[in-house]
Every structure is written in structure tokens, then in C-alpha cells.
Protein backbone atom coordinates (compact mmCIF):
# COMPACT_ATOMS: atom_id res chain seq x y z
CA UNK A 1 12.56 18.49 -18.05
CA UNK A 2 10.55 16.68 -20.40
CA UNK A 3 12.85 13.77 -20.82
CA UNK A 4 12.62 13.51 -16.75
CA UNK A 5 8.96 13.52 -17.12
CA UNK A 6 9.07 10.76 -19.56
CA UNK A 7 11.20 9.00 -17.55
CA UNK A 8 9.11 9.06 -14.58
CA UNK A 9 6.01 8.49 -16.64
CA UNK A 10 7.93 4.87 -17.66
CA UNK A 11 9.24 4.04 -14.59
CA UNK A 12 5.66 4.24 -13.19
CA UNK A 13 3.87 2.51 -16.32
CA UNK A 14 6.46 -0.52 -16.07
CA UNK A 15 5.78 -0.29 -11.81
CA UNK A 16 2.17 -0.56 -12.50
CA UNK A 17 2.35 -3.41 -15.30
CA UNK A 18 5.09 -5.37 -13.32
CA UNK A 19 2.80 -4.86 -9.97
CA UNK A 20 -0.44 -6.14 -11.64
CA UNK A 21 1.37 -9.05 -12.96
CA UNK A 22 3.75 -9.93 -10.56
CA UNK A 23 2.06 -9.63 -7.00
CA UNK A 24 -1.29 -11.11 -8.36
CA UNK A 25 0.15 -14.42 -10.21
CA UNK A 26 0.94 -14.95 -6.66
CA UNK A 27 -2.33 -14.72 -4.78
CA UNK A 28 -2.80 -12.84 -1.04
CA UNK A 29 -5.11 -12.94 1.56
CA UNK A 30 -6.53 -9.30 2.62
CA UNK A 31 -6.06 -8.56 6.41
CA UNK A 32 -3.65 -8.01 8.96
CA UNK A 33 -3.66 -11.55 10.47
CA UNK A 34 -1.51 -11.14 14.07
CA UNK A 35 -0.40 -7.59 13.53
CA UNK A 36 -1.08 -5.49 16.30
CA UNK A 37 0.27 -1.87 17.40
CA UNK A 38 3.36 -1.94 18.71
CA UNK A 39 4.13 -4.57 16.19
CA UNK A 40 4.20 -4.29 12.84
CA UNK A 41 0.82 -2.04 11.99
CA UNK A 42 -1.88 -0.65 13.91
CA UNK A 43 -4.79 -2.96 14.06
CA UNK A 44 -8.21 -0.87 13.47
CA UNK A 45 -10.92 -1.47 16.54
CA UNK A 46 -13.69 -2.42 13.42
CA UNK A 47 -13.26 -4.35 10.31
CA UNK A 48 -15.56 -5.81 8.41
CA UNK A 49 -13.39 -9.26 9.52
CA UNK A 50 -12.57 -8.71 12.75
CA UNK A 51 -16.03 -7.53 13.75
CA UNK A 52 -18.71 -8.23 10.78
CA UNK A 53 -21.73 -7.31 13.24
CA UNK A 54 -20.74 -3.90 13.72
CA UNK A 55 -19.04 -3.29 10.76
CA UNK A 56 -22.31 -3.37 8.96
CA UNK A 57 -24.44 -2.07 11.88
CA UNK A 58 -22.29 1.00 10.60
CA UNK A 59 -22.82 3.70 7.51
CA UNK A 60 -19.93 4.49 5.59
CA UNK A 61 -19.07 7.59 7.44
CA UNK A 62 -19.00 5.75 11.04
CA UNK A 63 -17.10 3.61 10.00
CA UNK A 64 -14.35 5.71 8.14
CA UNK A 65 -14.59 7.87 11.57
CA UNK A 66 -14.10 4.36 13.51
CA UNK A 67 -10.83 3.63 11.11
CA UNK A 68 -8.97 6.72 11.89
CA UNK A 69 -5.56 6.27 14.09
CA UNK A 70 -5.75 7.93 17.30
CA UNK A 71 -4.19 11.19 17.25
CA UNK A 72 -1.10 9.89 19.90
CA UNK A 73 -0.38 6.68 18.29
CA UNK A 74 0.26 8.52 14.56
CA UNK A 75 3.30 10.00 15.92
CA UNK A 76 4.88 6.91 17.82
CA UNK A 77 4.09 4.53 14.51
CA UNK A 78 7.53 4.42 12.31
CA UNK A 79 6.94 5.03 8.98
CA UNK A 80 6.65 1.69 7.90
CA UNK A 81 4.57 0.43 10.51
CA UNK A 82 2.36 3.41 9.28
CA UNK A 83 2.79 2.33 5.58
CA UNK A 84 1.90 -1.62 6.18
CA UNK A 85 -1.25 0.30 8.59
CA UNK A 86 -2.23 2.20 5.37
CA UNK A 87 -1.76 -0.76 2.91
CA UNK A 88 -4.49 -2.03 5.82
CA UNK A 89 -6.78 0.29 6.04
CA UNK A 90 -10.21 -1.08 5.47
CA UNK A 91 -11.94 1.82 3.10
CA UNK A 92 -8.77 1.76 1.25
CA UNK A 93 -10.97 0.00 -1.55
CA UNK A 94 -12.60 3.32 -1.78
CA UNK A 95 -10.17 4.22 -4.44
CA UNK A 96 -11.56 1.84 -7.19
CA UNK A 97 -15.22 3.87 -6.67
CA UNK A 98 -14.04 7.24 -8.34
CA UNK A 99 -13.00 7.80 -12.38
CA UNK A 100 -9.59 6.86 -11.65
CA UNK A 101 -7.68 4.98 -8.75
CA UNK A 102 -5.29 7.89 -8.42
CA UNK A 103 -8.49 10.24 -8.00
CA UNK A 104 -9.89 8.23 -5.53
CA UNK A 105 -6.62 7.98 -3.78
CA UNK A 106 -6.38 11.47 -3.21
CA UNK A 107 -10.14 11.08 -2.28
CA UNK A 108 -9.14 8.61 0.71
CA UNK A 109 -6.18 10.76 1.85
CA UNK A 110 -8.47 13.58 2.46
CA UNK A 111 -10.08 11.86 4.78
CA UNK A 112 -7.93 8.94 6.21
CA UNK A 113 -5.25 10.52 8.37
CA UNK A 114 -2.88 7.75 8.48
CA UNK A 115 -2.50 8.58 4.91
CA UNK A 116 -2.13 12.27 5.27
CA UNK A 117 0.75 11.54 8.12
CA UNK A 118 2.13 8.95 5.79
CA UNK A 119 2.55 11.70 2.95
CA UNK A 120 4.37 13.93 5.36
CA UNK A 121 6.82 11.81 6.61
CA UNK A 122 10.41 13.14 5.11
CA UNK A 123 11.43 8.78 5.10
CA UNK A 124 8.97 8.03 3.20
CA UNK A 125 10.47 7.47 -0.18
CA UNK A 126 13.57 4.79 1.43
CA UNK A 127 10.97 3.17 3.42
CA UNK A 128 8.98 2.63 0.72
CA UNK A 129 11.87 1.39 -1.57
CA UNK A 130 13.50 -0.83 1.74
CA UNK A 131 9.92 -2.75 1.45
CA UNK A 132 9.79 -3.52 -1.84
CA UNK A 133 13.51 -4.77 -1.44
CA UNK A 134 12.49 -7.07 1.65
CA UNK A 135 9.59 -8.19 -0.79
CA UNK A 136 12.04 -10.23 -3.18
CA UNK A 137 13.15 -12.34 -0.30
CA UNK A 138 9.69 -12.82 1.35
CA UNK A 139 6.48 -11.47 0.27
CA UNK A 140 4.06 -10.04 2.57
CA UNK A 141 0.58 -12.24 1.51
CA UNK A 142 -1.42 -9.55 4.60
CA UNK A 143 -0.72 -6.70 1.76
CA UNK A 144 -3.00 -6.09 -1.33
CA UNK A 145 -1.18 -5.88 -3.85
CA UNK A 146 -3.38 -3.64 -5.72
CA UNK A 147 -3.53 -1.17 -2.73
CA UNK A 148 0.30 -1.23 -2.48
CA UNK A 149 0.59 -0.45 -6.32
CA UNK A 150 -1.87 2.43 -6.60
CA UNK A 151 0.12 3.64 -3.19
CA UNK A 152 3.34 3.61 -4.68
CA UNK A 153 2.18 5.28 -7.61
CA UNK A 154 0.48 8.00 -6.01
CA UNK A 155 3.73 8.61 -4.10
CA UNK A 156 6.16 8.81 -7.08
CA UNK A 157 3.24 10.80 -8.79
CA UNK A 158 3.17 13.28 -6.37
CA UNK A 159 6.86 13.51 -6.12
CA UNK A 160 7.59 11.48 -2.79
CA UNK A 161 9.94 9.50 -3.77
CA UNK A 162 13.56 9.80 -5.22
CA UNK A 163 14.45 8.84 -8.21
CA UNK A 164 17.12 6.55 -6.61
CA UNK A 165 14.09 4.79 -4.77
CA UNK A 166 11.77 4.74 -8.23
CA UNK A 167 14.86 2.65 -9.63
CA UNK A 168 14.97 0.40 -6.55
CA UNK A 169 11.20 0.07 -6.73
CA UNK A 170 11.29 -1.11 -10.16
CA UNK A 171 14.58 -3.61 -9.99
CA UNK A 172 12.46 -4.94 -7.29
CA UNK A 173 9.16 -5.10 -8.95
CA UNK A 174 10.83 -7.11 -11.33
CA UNK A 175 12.25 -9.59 -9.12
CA UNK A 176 9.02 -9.92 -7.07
CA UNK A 177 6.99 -10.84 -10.29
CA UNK A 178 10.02 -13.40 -11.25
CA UNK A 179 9.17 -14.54 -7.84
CA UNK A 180 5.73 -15.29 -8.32
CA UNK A 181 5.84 -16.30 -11.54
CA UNK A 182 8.39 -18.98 -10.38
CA UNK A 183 6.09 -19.61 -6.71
CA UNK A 184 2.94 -20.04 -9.10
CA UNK A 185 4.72 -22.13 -11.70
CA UNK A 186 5.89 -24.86 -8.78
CA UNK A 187 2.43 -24.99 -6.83
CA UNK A 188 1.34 -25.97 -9.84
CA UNK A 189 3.35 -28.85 -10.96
């Protein structure tokens, strides 16, 4: 048991470090741009881009109440529409505004119910994995890739995904930082 443990404990360190690295050499804009429900995400009603007026007309609660997916579109999202619509959501900076972005993960989850459907769904580990795959061939620049790092290592934290999928995650992170390492290298020349 404890050599799994350390193994996991690894495998999420070098995710992290390779995450942090990787995705951000590369630069992304924040936002959905033309995603739209049924396309590839949800699109929330209020963002502070989309609609800057109300968005700050609005307290913190109202808004997080304004953000939540209508109860009869959760079910008809696949998961990784629901996962992009997550990596989306516009409190999920809340995170960074406890002790620990793990804390304030769990934090958002209690009160974001895309994230609470997302932790349910039984496809959520091989969805997760397929993504990062489809990331070494074309990285999505509408993700953050902080938000998509502290995701992925609150799911392999709390035991949603396989250790098949952590491996995949990781041969992937890899790649994806080669990526931008190699992207940032040639804009630069």
C-alpha cells in the first residue's frame, strides 16, 4: 500500500510540475470563445466577459447562483463537454482564495454543480486521460491551464482516475510541455 501511495504521490508531483511548466511556457487566453451548448461546453448566461455590466452589478453569491447549469442540461452534457464547461466556469478562480488550491477545490465543488455531476460520472477518469492525449496534437488555448491542473489533481487525489489514465496523463503531460517548449522556442526566433 504504501509503495502505491508513493507512487501516486509522484505521479501527481511530476503532473503538477510538468503542468505548471508545460501549459504556461505556452500562453492561453481564458474564455470559451464560440463554444456554446450543444457544442463543445455550456456557455454560462453571465461572465464577467461576456456581460461585464451585470457581472459586477452582481455579489459573489448571485453570481455563483447565475453560473450553475440548469438542472436538464447536466444530464444531456457528455462528460467532456461537462469537463471543458468546468475548466470554464467563471468562479473556478475561487480555488486560489483558500490555504490550498485543493481546499478550495473542494470548496467550489460544494457549491458548483457541474463539478459535483462531473465527480460522479463513472467516464470520468478515460475522458479525462482521452483530453490530455488530444492535447499533444492540438492544445486547447480556451482552457486554463492552471484550472485544468488543480482539476486533474483533485481527481487522481480523490481516487477518480485509474492508474492506467494517471500514466496516460503524465506521458502526455510530458509531451504537451515538449510542445510548448518547442511552440515558445519558434515564436521566438
Amino acid at each position: 500500500m504504501k509503495k502505491q501511495t508513493k507512487r501516486c504521490l509522484c505521479l501527481t508531483f511530476g503532473l503538477v510540475f510538468l503542468l505548471a511548466a508545460g501549459l504556461a511556457i505556452g500562453g492561453c487566453a481564458a474564455g470559451s470563445g464560440s463554444g456554446t451548448y450543444p457544442g463543445d461546453r455550456y456557455e454560462y448566461p453571465i461572465t464577467p466577459k461576456k456581460t461585464p455590466e451585470r457581472w459586477r452589478e452582481m455579489d459573489h453569491g448571485e453570481a455563483v447562483l447565475a453560473c450553475q447549469i440548469p438542472a436538464d442540461v447536466l444530464p444531456r452534457l457528455s462528460t467532456k463537454q461537462l469537463l471543458l464547461t468546468c475548466l470554464d466556469y467563471p468562479h473556478f478562480g475561487d480555488c486560489y482564495f483558500y490555504s490550498g488550491d485543493m481546499v478550495g477545490f473542494k470548496a467550489v465543488k460544494t457549491y458548483f454543480n457541474g463539478l459535483q455531476e462531473l465527480w460522479e460520472r463513472e467516464d470520468l477518469s478515460p475522458v479525462l486521460a482521452a483530453y490530455f492525449e488530444e492535447q499533444t496534437e492540438q492544445i486547447d488555448r480556451s482552457v486554463q491551464p492552471n484550472y485544468f491542473s488543480v482539476l486533474t489533481r483533485a481527481a487522481i487525489s480523490d481516487g477518480r482516475i485509474a492508474e492506467r489514465d494517471v500514466e496516460t496523463i503524465l506521458v502526455s503531460s510530458r509531451a504537451i510541455a515538449e510542445k510548448n517548449r518547442t511552440d515558445s522556442t519558434a515564436s521566438t526566433i
